[in-house]
C-alpha atoms as a PDB file:
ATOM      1  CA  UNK A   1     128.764 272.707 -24.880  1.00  0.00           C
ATOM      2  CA  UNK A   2     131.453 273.242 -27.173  1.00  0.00           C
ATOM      3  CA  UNK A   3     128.608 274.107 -30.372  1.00  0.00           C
ATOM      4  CA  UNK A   4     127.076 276.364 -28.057  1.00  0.00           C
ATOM      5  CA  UNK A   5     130.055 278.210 -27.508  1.00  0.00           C
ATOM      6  CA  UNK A   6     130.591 277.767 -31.568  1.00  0.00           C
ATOM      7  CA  UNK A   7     126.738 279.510 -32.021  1.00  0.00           C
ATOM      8  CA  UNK A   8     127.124 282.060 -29.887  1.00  0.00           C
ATOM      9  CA  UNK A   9     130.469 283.272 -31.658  1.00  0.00           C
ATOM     10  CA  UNK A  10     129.031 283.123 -34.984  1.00  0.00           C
ATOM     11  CA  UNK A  11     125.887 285.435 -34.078  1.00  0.00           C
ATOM     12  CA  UNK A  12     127.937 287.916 -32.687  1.00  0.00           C
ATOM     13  CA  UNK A  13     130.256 288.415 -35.801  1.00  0.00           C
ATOM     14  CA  UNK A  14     126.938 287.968 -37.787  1.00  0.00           C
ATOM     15  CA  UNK A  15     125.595 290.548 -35.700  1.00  0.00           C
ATOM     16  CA  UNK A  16     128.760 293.236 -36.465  1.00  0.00           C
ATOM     17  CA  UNK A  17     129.563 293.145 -32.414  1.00  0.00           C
ATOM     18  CA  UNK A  18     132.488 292.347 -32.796  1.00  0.00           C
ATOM     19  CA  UNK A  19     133.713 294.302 -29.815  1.00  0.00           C
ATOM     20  CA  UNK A  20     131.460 292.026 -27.546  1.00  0.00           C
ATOM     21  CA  UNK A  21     133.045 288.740 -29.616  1.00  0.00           C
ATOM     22  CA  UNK A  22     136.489 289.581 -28.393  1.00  0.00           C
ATOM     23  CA  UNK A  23     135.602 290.114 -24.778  1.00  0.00           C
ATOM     24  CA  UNK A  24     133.332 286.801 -25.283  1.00  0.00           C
ATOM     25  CA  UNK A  25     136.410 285.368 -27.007  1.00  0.00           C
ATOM     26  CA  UNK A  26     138.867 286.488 -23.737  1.00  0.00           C
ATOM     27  CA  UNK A  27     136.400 285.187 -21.401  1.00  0.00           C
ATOM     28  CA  UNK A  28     135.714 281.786 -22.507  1.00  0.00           C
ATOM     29  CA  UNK A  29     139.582 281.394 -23.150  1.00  0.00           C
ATOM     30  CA  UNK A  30     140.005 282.172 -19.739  1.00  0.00           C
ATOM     31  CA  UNK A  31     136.971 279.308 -18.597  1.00  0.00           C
ATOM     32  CA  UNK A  32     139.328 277.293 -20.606  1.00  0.00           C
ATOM     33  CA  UNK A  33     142.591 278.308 -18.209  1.00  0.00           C
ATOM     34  CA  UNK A  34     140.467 277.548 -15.266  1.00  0.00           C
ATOM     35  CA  UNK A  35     139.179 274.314 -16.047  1.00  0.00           C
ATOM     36  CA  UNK A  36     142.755 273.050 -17.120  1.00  0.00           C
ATOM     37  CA  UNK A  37     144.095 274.785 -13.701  1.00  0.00           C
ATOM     38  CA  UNK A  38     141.526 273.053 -11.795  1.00  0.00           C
ATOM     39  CA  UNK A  39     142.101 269.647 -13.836  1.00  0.00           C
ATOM     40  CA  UNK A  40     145.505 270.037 -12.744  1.00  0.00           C
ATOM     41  CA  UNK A  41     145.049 270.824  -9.384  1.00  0.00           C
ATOM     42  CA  UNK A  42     142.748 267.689  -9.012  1.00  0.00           C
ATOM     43  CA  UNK A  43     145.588 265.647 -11.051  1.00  0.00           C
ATOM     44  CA  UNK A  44     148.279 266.900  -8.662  1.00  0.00           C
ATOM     45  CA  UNK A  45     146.205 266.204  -5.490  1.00  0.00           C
ATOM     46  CA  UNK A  46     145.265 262.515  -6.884  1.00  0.00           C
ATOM     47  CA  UNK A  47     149.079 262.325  -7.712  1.00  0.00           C
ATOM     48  CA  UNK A  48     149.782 262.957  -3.915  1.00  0.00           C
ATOM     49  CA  UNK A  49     147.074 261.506  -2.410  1.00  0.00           C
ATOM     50  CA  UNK A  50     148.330 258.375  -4.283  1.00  0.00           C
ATOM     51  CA  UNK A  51     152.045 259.166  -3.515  1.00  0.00           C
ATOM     52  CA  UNK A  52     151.100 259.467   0.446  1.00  0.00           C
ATOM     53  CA  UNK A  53     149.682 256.013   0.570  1.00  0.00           C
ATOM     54  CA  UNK A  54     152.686 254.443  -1.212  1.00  0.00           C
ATOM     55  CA  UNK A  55     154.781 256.648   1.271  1.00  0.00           C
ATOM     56  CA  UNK A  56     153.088 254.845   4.466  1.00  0.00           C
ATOM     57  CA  UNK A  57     153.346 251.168   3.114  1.00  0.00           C
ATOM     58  CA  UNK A  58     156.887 251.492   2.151  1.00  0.00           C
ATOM     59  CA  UNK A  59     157.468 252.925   6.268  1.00  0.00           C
ATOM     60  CA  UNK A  60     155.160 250.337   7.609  1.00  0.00           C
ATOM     61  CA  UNK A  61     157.431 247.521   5.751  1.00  0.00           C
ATOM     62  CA  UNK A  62     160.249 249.289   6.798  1.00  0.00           C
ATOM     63  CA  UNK A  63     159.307 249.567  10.696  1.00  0.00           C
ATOM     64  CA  UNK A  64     158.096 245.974  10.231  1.00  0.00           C
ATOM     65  CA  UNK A  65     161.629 244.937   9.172  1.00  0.00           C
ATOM     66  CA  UNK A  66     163.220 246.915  11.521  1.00  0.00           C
ATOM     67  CA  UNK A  67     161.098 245.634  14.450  1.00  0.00           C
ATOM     68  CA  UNK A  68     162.793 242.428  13.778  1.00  0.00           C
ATOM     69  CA  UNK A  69     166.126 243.447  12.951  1.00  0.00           C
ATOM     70  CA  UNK A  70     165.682 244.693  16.661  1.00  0.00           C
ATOM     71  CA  UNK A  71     165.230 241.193  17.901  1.00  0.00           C
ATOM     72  CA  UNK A  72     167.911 240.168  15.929  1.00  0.00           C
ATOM     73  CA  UNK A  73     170.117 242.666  17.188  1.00  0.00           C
ATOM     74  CA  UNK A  74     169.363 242.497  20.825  1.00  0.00           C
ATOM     75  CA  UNK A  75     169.949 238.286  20.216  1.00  0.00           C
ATOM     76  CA  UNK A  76     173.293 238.884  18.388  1.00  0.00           C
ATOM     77  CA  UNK A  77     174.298 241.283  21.476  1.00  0.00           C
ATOM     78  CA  UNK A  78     173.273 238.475  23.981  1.00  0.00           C
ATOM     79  CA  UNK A  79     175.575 236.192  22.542  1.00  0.00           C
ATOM     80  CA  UNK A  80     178.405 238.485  21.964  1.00  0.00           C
ATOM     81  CA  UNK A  81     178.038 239.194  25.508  1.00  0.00           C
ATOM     82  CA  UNK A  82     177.935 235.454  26.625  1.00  0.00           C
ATOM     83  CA  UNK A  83     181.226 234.980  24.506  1.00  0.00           C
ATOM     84  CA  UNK A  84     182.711 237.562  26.295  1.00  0.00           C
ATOM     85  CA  UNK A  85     182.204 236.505  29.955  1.00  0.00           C
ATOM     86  CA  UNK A  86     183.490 232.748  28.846  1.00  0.00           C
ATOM     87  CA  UNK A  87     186.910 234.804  27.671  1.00  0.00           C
ATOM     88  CA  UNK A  88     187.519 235.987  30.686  1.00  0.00           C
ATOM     89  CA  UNK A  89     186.504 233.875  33.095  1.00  0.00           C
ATOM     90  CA  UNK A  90     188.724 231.216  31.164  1.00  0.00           C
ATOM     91  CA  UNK A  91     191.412 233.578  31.104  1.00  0.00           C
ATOM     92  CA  UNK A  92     191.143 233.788  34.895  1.00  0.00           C
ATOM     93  CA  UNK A  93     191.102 237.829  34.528  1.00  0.00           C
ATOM     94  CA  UNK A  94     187.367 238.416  36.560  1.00  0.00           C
ATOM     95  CA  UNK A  95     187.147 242.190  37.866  1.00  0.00           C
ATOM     96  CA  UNK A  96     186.148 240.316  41.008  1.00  0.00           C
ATOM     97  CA  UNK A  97     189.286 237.918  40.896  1.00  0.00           C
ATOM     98  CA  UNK A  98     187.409 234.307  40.877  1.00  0.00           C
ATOM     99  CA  UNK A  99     188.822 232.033  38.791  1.00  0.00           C
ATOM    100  CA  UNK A 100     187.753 228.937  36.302  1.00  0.00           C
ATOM    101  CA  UNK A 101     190.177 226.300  37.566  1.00  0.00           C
ATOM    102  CA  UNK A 102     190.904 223.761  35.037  1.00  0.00           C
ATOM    103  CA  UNK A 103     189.178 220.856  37.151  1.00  0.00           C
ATOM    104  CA  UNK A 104     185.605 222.571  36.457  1.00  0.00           C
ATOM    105  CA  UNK A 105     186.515 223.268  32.860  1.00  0.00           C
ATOM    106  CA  UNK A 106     184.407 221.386  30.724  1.00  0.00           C
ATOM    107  CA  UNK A 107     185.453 220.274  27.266  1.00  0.00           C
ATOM    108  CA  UNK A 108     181.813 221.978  25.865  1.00  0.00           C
ATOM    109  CA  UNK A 109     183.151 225.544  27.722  1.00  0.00           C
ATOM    110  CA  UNK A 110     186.755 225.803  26.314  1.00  0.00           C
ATOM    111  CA  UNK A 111     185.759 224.517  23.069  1.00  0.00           C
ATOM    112  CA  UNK A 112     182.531 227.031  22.423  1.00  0.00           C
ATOM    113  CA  UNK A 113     185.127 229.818  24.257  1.00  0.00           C
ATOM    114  CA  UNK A 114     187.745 229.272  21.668  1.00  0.00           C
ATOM    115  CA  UNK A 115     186.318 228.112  18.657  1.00  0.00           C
ATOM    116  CA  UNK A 116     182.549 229.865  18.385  1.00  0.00           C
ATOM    117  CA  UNK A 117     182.157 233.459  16.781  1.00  0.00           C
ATOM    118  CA  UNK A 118     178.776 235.158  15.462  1.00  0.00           C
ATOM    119  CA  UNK A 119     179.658 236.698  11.842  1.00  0.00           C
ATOM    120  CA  UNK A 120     175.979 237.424  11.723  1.00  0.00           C
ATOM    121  CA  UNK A 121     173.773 241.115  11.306  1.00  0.00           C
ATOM    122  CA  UNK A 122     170.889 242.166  11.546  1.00  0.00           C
ATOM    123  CA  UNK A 123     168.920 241.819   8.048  1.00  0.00           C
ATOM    124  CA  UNK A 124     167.464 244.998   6.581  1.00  0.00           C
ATOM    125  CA  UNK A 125     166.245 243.058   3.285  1.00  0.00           C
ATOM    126  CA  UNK A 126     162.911 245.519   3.300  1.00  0.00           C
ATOM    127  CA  UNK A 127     165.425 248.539   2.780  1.00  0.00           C
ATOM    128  CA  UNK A 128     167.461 247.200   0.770  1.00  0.00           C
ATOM    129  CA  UNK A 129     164.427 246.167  -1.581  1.00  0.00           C
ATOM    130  CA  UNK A 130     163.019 249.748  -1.267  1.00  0.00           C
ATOM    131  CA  UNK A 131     166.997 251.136  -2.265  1.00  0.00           C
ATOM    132  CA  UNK A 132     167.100 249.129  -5.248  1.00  0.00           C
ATOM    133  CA  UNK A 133     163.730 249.831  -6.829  1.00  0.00           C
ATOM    134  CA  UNK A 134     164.393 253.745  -6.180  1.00  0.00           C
ATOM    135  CA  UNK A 135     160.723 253.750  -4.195  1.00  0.00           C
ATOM    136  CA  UNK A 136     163.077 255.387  -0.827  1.00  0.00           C
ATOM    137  CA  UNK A 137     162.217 258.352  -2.609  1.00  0.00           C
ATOM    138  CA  UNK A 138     158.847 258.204  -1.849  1.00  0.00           C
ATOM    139  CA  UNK A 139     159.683 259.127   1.868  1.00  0.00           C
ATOM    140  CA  UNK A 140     158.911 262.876   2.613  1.00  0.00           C
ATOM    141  CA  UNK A 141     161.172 262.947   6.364  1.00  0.00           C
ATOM    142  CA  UNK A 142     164.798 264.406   6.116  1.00  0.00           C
ATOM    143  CA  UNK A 143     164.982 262.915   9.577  1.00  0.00           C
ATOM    144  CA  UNK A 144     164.179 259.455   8.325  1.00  0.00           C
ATOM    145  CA  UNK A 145     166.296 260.138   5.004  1.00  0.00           C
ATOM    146  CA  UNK A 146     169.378 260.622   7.419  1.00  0.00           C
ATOM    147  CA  UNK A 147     169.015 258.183   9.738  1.00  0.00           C
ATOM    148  CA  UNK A 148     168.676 255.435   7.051  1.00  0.00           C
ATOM    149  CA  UNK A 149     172.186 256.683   5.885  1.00  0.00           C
ATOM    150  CA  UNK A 150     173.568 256.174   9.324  1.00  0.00           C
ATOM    151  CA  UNK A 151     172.367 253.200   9.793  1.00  0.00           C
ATOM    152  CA  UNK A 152     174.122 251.852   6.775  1.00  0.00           C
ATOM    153  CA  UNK A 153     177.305 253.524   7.589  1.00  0.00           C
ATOM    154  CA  UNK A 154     177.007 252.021  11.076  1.00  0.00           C
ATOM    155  CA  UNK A 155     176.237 248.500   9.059  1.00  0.00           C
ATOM    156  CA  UNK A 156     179.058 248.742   7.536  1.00  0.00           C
ATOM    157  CA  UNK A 157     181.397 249.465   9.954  1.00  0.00           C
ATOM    158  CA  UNK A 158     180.039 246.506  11.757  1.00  0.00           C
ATOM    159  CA  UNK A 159     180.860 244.116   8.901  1.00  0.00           C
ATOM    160  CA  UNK A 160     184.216 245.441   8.470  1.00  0.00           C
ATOM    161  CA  UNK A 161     184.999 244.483  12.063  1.00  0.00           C
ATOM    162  CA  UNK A 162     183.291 241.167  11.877  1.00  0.00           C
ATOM    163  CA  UNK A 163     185.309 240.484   8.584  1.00  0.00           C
ATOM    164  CA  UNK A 164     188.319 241.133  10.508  1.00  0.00           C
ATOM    165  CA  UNK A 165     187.483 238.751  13.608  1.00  0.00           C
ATOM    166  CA  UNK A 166     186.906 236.144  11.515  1.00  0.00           C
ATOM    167  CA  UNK A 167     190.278 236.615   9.703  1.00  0.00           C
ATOM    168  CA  UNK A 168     192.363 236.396  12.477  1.00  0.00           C
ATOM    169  CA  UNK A 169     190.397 233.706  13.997  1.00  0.00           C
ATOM    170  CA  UNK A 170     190.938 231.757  11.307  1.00  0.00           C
ATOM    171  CA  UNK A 171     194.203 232.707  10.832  1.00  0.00           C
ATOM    172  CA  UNK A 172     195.561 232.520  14.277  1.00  0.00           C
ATOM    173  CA  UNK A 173     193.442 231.485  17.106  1.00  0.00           C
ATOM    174  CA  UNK A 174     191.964 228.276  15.555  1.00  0.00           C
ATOM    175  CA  UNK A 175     195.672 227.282  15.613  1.00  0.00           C
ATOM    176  CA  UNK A 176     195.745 226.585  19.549  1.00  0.00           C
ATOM    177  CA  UNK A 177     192.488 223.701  18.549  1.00  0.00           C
ATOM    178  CA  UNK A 178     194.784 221.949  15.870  1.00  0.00           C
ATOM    179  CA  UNK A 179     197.842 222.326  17.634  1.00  0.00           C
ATOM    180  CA  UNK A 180     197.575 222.820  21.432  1.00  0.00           C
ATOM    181  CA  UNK A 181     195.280 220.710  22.504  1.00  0.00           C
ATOM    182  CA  UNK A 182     193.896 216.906  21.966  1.00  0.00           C
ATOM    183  CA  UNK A 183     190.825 218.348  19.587  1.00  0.00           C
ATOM    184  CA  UNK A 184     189.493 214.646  19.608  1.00  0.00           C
ATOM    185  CA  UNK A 185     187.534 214.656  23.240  1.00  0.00           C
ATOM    186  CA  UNK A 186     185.800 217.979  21.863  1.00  0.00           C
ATOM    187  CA  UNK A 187     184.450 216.267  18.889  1.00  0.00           C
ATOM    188  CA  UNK A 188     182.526 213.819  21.190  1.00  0.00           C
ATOM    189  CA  UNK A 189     180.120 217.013  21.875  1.00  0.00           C
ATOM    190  CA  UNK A 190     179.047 216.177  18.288  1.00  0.00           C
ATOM    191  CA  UNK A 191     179.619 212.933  17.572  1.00  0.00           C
ATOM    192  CA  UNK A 192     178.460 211.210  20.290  1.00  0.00           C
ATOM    193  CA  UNK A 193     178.663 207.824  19.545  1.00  0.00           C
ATOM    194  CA  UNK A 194     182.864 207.276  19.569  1.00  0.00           C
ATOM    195  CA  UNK A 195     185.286 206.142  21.880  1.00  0.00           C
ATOM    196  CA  UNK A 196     187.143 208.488  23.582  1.00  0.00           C
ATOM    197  CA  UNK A 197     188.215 206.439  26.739  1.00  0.00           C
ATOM    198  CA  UNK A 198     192.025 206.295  25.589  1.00  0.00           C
ATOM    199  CA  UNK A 199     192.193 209.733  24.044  1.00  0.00           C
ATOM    200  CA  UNK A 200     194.300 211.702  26.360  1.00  0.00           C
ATOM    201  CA  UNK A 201     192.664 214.297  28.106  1.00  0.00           C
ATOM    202  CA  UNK A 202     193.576 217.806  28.119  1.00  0.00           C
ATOM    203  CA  UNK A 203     195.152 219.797  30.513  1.00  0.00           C
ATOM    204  CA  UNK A 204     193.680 223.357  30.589  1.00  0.00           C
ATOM    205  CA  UNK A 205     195.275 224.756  33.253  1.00  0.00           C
ATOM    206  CA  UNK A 206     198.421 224.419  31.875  1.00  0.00           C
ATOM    207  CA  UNK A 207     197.346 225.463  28.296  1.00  0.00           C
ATOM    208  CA  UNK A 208     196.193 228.600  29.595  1.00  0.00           C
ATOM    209  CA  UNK A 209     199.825 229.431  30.936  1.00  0.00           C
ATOM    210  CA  UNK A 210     201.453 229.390  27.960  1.00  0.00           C
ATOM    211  CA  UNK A 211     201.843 233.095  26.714  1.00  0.00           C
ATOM    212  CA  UNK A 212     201.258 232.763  23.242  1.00  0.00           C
ATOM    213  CA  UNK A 213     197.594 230.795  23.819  1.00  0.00           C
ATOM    214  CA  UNK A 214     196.751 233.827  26.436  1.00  0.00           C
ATOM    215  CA  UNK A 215     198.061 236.728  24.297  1.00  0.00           C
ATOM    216  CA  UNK A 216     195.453 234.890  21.131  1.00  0.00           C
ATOM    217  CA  UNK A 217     192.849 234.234  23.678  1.00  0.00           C
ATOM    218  CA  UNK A 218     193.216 237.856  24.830  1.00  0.00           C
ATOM    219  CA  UNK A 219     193.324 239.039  21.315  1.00  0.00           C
ATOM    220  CA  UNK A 220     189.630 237.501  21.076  1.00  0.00           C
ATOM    221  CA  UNK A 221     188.981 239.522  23.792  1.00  0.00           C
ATOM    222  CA  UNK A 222     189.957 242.568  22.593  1.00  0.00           C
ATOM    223  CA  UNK A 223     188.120 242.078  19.316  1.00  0.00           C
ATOM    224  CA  UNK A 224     184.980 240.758  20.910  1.00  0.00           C
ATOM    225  CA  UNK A 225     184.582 243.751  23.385  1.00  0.00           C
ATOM    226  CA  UNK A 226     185.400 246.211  19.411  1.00  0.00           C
ATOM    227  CA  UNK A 227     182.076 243.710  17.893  1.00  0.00           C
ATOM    228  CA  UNK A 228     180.356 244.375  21.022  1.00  0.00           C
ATOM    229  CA  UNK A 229     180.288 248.509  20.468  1.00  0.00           C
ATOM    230  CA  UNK A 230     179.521 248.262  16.777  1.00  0.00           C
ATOM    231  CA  UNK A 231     176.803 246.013  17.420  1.00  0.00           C
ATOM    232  CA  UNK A 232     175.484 248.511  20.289  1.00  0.00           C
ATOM    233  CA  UNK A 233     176.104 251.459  17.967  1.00  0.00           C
ATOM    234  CA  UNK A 234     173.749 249.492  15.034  1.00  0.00           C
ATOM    235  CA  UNK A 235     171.155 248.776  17.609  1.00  0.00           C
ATOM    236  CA  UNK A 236     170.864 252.305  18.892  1.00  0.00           C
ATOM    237  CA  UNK A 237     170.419 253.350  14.952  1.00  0.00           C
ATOM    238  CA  UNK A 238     167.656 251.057  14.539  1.00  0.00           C
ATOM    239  CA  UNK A 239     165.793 251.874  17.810  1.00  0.00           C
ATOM    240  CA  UNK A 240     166.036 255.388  17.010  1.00  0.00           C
ATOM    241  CA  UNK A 241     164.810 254.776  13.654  1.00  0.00           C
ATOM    242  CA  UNK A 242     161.652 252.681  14.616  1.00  0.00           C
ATOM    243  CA  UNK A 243     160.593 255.636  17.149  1.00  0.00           C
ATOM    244  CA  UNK A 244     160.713 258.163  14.037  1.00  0.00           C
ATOM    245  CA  UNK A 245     158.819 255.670  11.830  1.00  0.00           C
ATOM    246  CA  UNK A 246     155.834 255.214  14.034  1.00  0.00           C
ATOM    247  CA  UNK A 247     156.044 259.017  14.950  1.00  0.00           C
ATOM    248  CA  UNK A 248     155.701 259.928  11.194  1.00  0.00           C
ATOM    249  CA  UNK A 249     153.253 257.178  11.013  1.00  0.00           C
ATOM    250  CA  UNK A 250     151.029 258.597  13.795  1.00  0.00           C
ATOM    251  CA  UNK A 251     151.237 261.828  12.491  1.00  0.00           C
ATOM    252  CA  UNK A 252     150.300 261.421   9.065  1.00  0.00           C
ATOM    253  CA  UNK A 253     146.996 259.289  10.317  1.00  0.00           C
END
């Protein structure tokens, strides 16, 4: 093609027409402009045809982790929840005034009430992945874009308040099991084969008079009810976030 083009240049000069080899000239320069505009075009459409398929495996792991940082979430709730009725039931504080009297208090209830907190989240490793390789990029949604930022402001926020649960747990209300109570009973929940028949047993009734082990138990409370919002607030995030995945997805089918 390109020595035909050559040919017909050189018998046109031969020729003296040199009038027709300029417009000849123009007009195959402009074949030229076309064919790299269309290469292009074809380029760029490959490009985004390629870039479109990336874009729906990185949301389809994405909604796939999500989907069971859902389960996680609801779980996490469940037992927050749990935790929650044990603190106030032991506290003798019910809405409904019954009360836990210390006679029906099992060792396995006041120990899993005072001792047991969740520090765990929900795990958003597929984002996180996606974040550090830059390939978040790839997603075309503002929508998305924005709700991935809340839901890691929300994340954090959550592990802020976890951090500080477990600090003053630690700090404080572990201090009523080493130093209030007999701990040695509650360790036959886990050790099962000891001797606890001349321990002495522990009075709960009396241990939940005393105003400093109520005001610690209480301060549980509080912080278990702050968990509990944060942990709603993440949930909604990712709910709201799976519904605009699998819109997007649908849409782009």
């Amino acid at each position: 093609m390109i020595k035909l083009f050559r040919n017909i240049r050189q018998n046109l000069l031969n020729e003296g027409k040199t009038t027709k080899y300029f417009k000849y000239a123009i007009g195959e320069i402009v074949l030229v402009v076309i064919g790299i505009l269309i290469a292009l075009s074809i380029n760029n459409w490959n490009e985004s045809r390629k870039d479109s398929i990336e874009e729906k495996a990185v949301l389809e792991s994405l909604l796939q982790n999500l989907n069971a940082a859902k389960k996680q979430s609801e779980t996490l709730i469940a037992e927050e929840d749990t935790l929650k009725i044990r603190l106030i039931k032991l506290l003798g504080i019910n809405a409904n005034h019954s009360k836990m009297h210390a006679n029906i208090i099992p060792d396995s209830i006041f120990k899993s009430t005072v001792w047991d907190l969740q520090s765990d989240q929900p795990t958003f490793n597929a984002y996180n992945n996606l974040k550090n390789t830059n390939k978040l990029s790839l997603i075309k949604s503002k929508k998305i874009n924005k709700k991935f930022t809340d839901l890691e402001f929300y994340h954090n926020r959550l592990n802020d308040i976890l951090e500080d649960r477990l600090s003053v747990h630690q700090i404080r209300i572990d201090d009523i099991l080493e130093n209030d109570i007999n701990f040695i009973p509650l360790v036959k929940m886990n050790v099962e084969n000891i001797d606890i028949e001349d321990e002495p047993q522990n009075n709960y009734n009396e241990l939940l008079k005393i105003k400093r082990v109520r005001n610690l138990l209480g301060l549980k409370l509080d912080f278990t009810q702050n968990v509990i919002d944060y942990r709603e607030n993440l949930d909604k995030e990712i709910k709201d976030l799976i519904l605009l995945i699998e819109t997007e997805l649908k849409e782009s089918k």
